[in-house]
C-alpha atoms as a PDB file:
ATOM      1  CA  UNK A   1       8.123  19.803   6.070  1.00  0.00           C
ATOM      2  CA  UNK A   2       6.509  16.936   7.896  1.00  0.00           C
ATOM      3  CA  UNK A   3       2.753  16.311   8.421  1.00  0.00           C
ATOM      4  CA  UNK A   4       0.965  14.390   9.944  1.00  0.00           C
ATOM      5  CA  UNK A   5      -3.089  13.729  10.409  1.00  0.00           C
ATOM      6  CA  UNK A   6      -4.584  14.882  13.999  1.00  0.00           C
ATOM      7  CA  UNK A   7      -8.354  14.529  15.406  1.00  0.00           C
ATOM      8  CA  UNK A   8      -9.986  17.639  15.191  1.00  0.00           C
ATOM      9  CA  UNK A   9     -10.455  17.281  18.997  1.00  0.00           C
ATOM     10  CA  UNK A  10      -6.514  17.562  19.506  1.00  0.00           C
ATOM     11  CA  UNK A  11      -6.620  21.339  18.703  1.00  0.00           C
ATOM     12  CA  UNK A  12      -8.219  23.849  20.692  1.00  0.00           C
ATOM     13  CA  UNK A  13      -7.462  27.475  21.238  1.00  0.00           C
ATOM     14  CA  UNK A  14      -4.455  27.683  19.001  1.00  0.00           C
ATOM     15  CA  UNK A  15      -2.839  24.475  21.224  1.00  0.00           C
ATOM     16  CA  UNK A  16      -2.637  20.868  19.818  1.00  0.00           C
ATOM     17  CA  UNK A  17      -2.503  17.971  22.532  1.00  0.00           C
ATOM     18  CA  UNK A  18      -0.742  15.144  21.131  1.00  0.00           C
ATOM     19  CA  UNK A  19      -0.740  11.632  22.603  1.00  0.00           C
ATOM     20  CA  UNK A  20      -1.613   7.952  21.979  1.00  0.00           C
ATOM     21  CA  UNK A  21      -0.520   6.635  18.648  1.00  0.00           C
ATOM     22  CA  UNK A  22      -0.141  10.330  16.921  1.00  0.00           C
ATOM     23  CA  UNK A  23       2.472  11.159  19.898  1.00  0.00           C
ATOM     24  CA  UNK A  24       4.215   7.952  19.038  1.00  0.00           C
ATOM     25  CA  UNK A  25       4.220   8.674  15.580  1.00  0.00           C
ATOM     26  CA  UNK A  26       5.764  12.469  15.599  1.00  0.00           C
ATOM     27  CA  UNK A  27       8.466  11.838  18.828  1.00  0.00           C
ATOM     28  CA  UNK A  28       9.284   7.976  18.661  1.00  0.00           C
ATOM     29  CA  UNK A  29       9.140   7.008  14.890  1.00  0.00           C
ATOM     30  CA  UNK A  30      10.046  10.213  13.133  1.00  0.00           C
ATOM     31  CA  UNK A  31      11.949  11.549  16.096  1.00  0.00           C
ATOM     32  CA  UNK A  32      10.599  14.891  16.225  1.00  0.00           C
ATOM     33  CA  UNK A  33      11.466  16.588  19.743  1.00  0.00           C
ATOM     34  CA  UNK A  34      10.875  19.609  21.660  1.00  0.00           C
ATOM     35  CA  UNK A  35      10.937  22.876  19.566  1.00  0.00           C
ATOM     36  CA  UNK A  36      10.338  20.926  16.355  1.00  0.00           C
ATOM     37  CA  UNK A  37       8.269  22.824  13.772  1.00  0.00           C
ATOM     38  CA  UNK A  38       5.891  20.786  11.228  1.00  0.00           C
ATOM     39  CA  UNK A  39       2.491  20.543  10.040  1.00  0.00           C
ATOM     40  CA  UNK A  40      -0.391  18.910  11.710  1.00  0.00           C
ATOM     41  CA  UNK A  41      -3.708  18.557   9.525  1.00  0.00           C
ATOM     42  CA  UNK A  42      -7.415  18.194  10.829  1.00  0.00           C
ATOM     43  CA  UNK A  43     -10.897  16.765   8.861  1.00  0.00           C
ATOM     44  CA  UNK A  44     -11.152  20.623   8.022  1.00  0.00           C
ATOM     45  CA  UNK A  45      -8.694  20.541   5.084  1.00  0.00           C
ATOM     46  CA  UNK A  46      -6.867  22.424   6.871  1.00  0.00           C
ATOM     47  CA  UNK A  47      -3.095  22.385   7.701  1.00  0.00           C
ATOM     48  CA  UNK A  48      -1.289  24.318  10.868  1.00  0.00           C
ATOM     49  CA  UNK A  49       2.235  24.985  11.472  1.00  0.00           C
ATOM     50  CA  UNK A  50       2.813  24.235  15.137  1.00  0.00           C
ATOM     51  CA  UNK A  51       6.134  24.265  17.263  1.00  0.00           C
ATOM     52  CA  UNK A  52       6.415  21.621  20.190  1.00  0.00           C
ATOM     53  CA  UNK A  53       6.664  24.030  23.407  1.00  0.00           C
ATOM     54  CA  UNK A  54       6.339  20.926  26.506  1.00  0.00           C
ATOM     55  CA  UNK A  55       7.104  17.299  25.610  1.00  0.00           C
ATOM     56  CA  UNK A  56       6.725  14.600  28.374  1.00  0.00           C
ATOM     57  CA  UNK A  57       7.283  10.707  28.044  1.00  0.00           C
ATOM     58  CA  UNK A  58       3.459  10.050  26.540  1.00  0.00           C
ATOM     59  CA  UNK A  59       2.073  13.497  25.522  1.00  0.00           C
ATOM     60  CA  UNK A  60       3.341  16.699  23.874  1.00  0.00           C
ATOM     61  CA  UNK A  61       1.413  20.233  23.484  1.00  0.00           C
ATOM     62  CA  UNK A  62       2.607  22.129  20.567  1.00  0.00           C
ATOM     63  CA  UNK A  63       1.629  25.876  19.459  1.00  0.00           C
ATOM     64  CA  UNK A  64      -0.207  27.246  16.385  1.00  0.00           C
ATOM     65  CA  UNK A  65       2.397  29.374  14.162  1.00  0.00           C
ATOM     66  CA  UNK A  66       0.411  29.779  11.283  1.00  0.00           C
ATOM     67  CA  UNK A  67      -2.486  27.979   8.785  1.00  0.00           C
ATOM     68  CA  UNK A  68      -3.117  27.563   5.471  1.00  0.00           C
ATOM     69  CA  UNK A  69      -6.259  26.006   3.666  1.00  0.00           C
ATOM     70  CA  UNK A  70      -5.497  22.698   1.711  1.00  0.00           C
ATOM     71  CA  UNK A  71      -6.803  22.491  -2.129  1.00  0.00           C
ATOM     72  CA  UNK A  72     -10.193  20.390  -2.269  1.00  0.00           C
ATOM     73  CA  UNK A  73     -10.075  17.716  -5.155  1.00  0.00           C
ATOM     74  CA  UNK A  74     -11.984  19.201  -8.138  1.00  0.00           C
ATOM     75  CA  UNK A  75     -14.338  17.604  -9.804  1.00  0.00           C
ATOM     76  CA  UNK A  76     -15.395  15.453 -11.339  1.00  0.00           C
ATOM     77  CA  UNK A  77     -14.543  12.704  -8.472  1.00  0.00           C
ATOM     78  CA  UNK A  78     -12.639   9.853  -9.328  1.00  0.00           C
ATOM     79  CA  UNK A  79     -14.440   6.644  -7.165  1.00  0.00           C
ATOM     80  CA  UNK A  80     -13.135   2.942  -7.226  1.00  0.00           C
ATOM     81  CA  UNK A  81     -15.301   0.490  -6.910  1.00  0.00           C
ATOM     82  CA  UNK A  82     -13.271  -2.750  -6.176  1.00  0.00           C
ATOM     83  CA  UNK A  83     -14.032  -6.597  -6.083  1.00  0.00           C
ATOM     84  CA  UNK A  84     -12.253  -7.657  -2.866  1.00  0.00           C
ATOM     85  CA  UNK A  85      -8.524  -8.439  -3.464  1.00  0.00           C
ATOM     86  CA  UNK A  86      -6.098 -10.509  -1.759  1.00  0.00           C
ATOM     87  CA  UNK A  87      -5.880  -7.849   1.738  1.00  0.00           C
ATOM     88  CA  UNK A  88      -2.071  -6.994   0.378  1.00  0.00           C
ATOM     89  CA  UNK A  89      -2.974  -5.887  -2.987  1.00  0.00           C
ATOM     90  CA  UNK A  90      -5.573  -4.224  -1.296  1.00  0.00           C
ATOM     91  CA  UNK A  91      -3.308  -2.634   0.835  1.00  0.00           C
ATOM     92  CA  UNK A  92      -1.690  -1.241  -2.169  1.00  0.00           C
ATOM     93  CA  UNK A  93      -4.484  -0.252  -3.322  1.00  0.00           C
ATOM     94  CA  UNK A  94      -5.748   2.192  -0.903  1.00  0.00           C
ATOM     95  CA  UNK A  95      -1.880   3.675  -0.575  1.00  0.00           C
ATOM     96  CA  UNK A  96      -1.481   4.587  -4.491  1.00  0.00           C
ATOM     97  CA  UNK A  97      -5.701   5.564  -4.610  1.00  0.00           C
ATOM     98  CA  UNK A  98      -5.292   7.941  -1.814  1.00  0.00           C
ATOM     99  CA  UNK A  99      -2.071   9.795  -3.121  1.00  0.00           C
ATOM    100  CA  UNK A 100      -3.976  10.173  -6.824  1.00  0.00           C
ATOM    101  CA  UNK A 101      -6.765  11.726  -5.452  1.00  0.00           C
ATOM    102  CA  UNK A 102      -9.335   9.054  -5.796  1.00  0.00           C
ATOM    103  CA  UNK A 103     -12.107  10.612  -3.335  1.00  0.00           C
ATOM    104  CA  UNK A 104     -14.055   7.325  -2.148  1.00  0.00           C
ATOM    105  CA  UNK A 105     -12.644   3.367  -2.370  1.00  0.00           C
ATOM    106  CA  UNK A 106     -16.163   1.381  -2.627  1.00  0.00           C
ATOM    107  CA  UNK A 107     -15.293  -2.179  -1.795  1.00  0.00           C
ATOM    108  CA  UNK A 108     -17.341  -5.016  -2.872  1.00  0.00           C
ATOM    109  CA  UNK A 109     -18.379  -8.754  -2.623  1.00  0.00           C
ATOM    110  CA  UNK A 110     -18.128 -10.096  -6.219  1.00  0.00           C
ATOM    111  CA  UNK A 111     -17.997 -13.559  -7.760  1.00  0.00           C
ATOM    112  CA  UNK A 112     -14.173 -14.131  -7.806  1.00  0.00           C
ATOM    113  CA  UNK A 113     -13.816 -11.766  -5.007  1.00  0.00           C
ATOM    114  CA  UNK A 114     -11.141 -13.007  -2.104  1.00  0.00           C
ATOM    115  CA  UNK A 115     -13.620 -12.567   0.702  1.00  0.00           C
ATOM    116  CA  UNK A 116     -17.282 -12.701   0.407  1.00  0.00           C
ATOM    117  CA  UNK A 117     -18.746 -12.319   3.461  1.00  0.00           C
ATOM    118  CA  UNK A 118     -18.310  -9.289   5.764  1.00  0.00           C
ATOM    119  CA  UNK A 119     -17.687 -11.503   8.819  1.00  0.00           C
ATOM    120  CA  UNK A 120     -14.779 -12.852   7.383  1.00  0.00           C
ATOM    121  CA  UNK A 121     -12.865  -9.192   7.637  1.00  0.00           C
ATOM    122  CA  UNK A 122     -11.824  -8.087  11.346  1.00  0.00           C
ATOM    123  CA  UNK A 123     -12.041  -4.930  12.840  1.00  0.00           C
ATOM    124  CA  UNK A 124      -7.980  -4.450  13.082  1.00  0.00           C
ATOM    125  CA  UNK A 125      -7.936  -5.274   8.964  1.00  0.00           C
ATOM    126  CA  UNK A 126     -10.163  -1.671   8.844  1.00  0.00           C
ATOM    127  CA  UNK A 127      -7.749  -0.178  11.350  1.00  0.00           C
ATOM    128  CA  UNK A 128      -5.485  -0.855   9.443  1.00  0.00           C
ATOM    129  CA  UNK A 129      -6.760   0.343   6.512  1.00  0.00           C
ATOM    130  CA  UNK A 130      -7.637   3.697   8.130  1.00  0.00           C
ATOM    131  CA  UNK A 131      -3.626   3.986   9.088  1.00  0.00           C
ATOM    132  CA  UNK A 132      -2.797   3.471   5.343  1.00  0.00           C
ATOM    133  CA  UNK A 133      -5.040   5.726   4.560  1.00  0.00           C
ATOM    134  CA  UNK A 134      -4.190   8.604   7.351  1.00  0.00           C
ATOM    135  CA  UNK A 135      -0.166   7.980   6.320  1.00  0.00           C
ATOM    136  CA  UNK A 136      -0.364   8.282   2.580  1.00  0.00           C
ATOM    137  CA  UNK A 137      -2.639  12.013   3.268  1.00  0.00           C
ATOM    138  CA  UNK A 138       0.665  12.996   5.430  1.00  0.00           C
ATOM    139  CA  UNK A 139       2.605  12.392   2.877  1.00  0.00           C
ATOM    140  CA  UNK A 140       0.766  13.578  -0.317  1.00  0.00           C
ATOM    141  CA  UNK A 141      -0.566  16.527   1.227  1.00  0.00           C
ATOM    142  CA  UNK A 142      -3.731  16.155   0.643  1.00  0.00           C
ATOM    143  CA  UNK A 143      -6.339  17.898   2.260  1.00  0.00           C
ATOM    144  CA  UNK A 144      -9.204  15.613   2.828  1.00  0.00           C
ATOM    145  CA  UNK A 145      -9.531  11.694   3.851  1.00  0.00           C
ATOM    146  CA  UNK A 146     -10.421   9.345   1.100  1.00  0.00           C
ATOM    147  CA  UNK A 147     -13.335   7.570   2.452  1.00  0.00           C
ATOM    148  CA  UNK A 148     -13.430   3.920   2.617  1.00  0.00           C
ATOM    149  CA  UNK A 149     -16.903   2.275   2.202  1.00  0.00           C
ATOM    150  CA  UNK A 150     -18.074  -0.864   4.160  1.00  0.00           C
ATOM    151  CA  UNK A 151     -18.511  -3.637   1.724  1.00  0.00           C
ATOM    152  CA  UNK A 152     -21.569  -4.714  -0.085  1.00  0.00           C
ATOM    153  CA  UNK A 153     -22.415  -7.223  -2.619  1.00  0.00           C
ATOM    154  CA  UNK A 154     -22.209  -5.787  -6.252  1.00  0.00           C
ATOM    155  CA  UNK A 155     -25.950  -5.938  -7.355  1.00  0.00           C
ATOM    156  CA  UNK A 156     -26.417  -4.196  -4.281  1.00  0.00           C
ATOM    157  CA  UNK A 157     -24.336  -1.481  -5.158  1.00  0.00           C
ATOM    158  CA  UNK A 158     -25.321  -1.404  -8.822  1.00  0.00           C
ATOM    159  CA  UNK A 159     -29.015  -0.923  -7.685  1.00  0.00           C
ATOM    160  CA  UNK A 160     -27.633   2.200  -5.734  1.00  0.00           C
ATOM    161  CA  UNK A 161     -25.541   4.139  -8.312  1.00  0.00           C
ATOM    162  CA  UNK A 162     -28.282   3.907 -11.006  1.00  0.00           C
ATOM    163  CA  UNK A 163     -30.378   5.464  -8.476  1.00  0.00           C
ATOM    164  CA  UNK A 164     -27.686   8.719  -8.662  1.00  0.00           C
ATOM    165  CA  UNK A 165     -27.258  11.862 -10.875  1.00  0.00           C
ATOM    166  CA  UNK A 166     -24.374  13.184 -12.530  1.00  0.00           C
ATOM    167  CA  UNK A 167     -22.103  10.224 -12.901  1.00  0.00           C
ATOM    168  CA  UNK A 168     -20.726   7.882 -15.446  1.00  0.00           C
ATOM    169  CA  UNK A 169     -18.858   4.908 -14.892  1.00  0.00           C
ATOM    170  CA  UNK A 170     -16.560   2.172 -16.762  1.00  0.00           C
ATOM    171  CA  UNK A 171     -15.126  -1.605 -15.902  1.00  0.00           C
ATOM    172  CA  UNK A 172     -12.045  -3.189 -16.619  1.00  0.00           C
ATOM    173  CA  UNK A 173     -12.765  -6.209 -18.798  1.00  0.00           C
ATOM    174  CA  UNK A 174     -10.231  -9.156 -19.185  1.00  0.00           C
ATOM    175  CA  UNK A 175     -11.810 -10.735 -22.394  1.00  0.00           C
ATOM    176  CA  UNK A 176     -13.197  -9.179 -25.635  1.00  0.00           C
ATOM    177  CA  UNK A 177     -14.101  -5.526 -25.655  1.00  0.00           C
ATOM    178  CA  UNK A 178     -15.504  -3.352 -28.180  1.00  0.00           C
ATOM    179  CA  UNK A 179     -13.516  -0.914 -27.262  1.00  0.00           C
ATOM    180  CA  UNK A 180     -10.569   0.612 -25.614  1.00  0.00           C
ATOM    181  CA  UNK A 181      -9.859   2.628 -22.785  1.00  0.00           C
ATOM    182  CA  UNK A 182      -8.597   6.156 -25.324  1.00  0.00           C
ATOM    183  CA  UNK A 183     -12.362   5.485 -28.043  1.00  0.00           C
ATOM    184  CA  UNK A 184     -14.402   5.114 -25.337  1.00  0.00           C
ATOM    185  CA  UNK A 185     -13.086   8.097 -23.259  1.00  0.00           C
ATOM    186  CA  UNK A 186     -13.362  10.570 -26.994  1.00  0.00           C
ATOM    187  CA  UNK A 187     -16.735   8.970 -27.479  1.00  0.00           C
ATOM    188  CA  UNK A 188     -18.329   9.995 -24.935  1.00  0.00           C
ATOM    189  CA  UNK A 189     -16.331  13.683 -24.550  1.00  0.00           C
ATOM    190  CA  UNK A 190     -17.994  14.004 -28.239  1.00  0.00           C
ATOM    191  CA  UNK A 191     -21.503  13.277 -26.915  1.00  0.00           C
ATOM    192  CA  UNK A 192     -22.075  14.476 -23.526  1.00  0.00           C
ATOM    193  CA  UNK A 193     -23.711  17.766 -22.891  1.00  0.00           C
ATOM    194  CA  UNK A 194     -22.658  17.806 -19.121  1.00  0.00           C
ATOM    195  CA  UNK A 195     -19.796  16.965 -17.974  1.00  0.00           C
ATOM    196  CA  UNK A 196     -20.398  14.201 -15.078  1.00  0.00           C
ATOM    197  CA  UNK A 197     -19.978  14.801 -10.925  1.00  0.00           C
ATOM    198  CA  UNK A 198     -18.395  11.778 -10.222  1.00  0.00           C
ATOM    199  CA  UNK A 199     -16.766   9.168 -12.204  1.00  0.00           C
ATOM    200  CA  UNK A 200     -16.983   5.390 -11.328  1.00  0.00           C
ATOM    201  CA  UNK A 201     -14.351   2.852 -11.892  1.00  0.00           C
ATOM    202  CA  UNK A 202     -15.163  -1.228 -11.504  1.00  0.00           C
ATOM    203  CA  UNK A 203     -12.173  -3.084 -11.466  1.00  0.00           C
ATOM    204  CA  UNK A 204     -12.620  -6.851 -10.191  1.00  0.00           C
ATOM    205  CA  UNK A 205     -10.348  -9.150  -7.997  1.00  0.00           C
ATOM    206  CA  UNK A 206      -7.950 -11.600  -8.891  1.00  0.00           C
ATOM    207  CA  UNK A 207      -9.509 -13.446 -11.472  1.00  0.00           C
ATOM    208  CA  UNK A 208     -11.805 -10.623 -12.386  1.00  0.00           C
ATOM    209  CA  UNK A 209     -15.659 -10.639 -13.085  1.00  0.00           C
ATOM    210  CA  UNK A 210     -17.719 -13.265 -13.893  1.00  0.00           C
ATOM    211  CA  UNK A 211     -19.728 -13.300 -17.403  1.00  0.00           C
ATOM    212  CA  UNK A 212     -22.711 -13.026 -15.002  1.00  0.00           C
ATOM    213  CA  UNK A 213     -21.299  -9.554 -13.839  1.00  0.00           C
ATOM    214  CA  UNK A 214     -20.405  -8.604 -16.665  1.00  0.00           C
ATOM    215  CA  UNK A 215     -23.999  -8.185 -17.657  1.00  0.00           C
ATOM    216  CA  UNK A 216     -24.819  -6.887 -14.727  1.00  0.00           C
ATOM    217  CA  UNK A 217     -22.874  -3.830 -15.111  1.00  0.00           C
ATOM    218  CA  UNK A 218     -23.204  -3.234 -18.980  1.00  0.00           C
ATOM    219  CA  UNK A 219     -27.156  -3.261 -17.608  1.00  0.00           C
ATOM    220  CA  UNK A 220     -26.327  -0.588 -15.069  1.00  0.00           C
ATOM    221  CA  UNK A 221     -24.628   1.773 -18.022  1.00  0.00           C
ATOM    222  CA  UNK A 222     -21.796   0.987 -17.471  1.00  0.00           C
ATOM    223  CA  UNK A 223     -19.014  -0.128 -20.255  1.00  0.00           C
ATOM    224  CA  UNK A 224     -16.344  -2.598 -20.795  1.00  0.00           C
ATOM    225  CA  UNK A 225     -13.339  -1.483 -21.272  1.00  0.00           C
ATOM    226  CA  UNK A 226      -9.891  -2.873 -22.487  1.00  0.00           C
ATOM    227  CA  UNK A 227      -6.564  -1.432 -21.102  1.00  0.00           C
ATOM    228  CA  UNK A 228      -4.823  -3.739 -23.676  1.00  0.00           C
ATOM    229  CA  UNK A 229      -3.753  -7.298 -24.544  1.00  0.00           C
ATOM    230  CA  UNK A 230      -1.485  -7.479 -21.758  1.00  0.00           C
ATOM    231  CA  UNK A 231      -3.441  -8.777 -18.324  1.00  0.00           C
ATOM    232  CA  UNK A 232      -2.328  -6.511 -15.530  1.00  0.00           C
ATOM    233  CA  UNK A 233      -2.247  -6.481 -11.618  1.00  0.00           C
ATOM    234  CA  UNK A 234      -5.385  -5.635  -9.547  1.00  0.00           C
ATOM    235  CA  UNK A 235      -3.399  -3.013  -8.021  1.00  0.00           C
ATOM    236  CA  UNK A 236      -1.476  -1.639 -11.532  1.00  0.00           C
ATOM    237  CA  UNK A 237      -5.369  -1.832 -13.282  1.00  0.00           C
ATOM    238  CA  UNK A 238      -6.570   0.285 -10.935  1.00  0.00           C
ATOM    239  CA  UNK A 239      -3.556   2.817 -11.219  1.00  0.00           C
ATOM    240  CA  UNK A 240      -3.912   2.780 -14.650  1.00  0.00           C
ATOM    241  CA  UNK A 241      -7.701   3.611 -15.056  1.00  0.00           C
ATOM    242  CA  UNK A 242      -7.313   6.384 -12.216  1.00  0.00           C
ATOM    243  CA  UNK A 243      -4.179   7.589 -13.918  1.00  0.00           C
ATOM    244  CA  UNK A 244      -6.031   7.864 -17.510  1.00  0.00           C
ATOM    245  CA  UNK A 245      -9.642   9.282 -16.345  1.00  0.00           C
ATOM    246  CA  UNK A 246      -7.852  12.227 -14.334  1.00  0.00           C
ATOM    247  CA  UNK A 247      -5.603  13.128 -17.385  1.00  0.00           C
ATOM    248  CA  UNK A 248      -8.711  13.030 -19.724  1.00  0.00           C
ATOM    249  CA  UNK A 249     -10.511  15.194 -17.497  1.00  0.00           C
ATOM    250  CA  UNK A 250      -7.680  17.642 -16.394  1.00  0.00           C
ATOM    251  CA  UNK A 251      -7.787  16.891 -12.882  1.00  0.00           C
ATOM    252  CA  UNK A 252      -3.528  17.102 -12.795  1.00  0.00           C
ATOM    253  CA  UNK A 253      -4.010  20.654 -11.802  1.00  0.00           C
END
């Protein structure tokens, strides 16, 4: 059944109002029409069954059949932390992150990063964004928005997270590791006591991170990490390290 992401504001008293770009969406796009049946979800994590009663040429009203509650990501929670990319690999990005149930994307302003200044990113680019977002929860059924961070310079953000509990983090490293992604991952299941609230991946930009950064972050705790001798993608390396961290940690449930 199709779904698709309303404002909380859209539903009152077991009606949903549907106009603007959401109306577009349902009737002109996916050619829904009056007394079609599909799923509407709200910030709630929550989804509701409606059928389109009154349909007009720019808004729609549609009743409440039935609801169900959406399953909440379990922890630990998977966050990317990501070195500015070209805007479509980051487009990518946010797509495949938001489908694996990576709860927050963390963008930041890095050596090698494509854009380092937050004047050079427009308001339509985060519109955008927030579309990508919204259409890959319709379609994964997912019952929460990833959040999408405004971007900050790394040692900014490194002097925040080692301020936080409960978390461990790792960083994709281009050049010689001590270790790879499987040792590290059974290292540290062998010696933690707790395990963590959120996990924290780093994966740079084209070009990855500097030698600079890269002592940056092993200073914040966090480790270098090899995913092999073959150099991959921004947008596969962060699929990959996703991918691997919810398998270790049973979060395919």
């Amino acid at each position: 059944m199709r779904r698709y992401w309303i404002d909380k504001d859209s539903l009152k008293n077991d009606q949903v109002h549907l106009s603007g770009d959401v109306f577009h969406h349902i009737f002109d796009v996916c050619r829904q029409d009056l007394g079609s049946e599909f799923e509407v979800l709200t910030e709630e994590g929550k989804a509701y069954r409606v059928k389109v009663d009154n349909k007009g040429k720019k808004e729609a009203v549609a009743h409440v059949i039935s609801s169900r509650t959406l399953p909440l990501l379990p922890r630990p929670w998977v966050h990317l932390v990501l070195s500015i990319p070209r805007f479509p690999v980051f487009d990518a990005v946010i797509e495949k992150a938001v489908e694996l149930g990576v709860k927050s994307i963390q963008p930041v302003f890095s050596d090698h990063s494509f854009v380092r200044k937050s004047d050079s990113i427009s308001e339509n680019k985060f519109d955008r964004w927030q579309k990508i977002i919204r259409s890959a929860t319709q379609q994964s059924n997912r019952g929460d928005l990833m959040e999408l961070n405004s971007p900050v310079d790394l040692k900014e953000f490194l002097n925040k997270i080692n301020q936080t509990e409960g978390w461990e983090g790792l960083f994709a490293y281009e050049g010689d590791s001590p270790i790879d992604i499987k040792s590290y991952l059974s290292q540290k299941s062998q010696t933690r006591t707790l395990s963590p609230s959120d996990l924290w991946i780093f994966v740079g930009s084209e070009g990855g991170f500097s030698l600079e950064e890269v002592e940056l972050l092993t200073k914040a705790g966090l480790k270098p990490v090899t995913l092999g001798s073959q150099v991959l993608r921004v947008e596969t390396a962060c699929v990959t390290l996703v991918s691997v961290l919810k398998y270790d940690f049973n979060l395919w449930k």
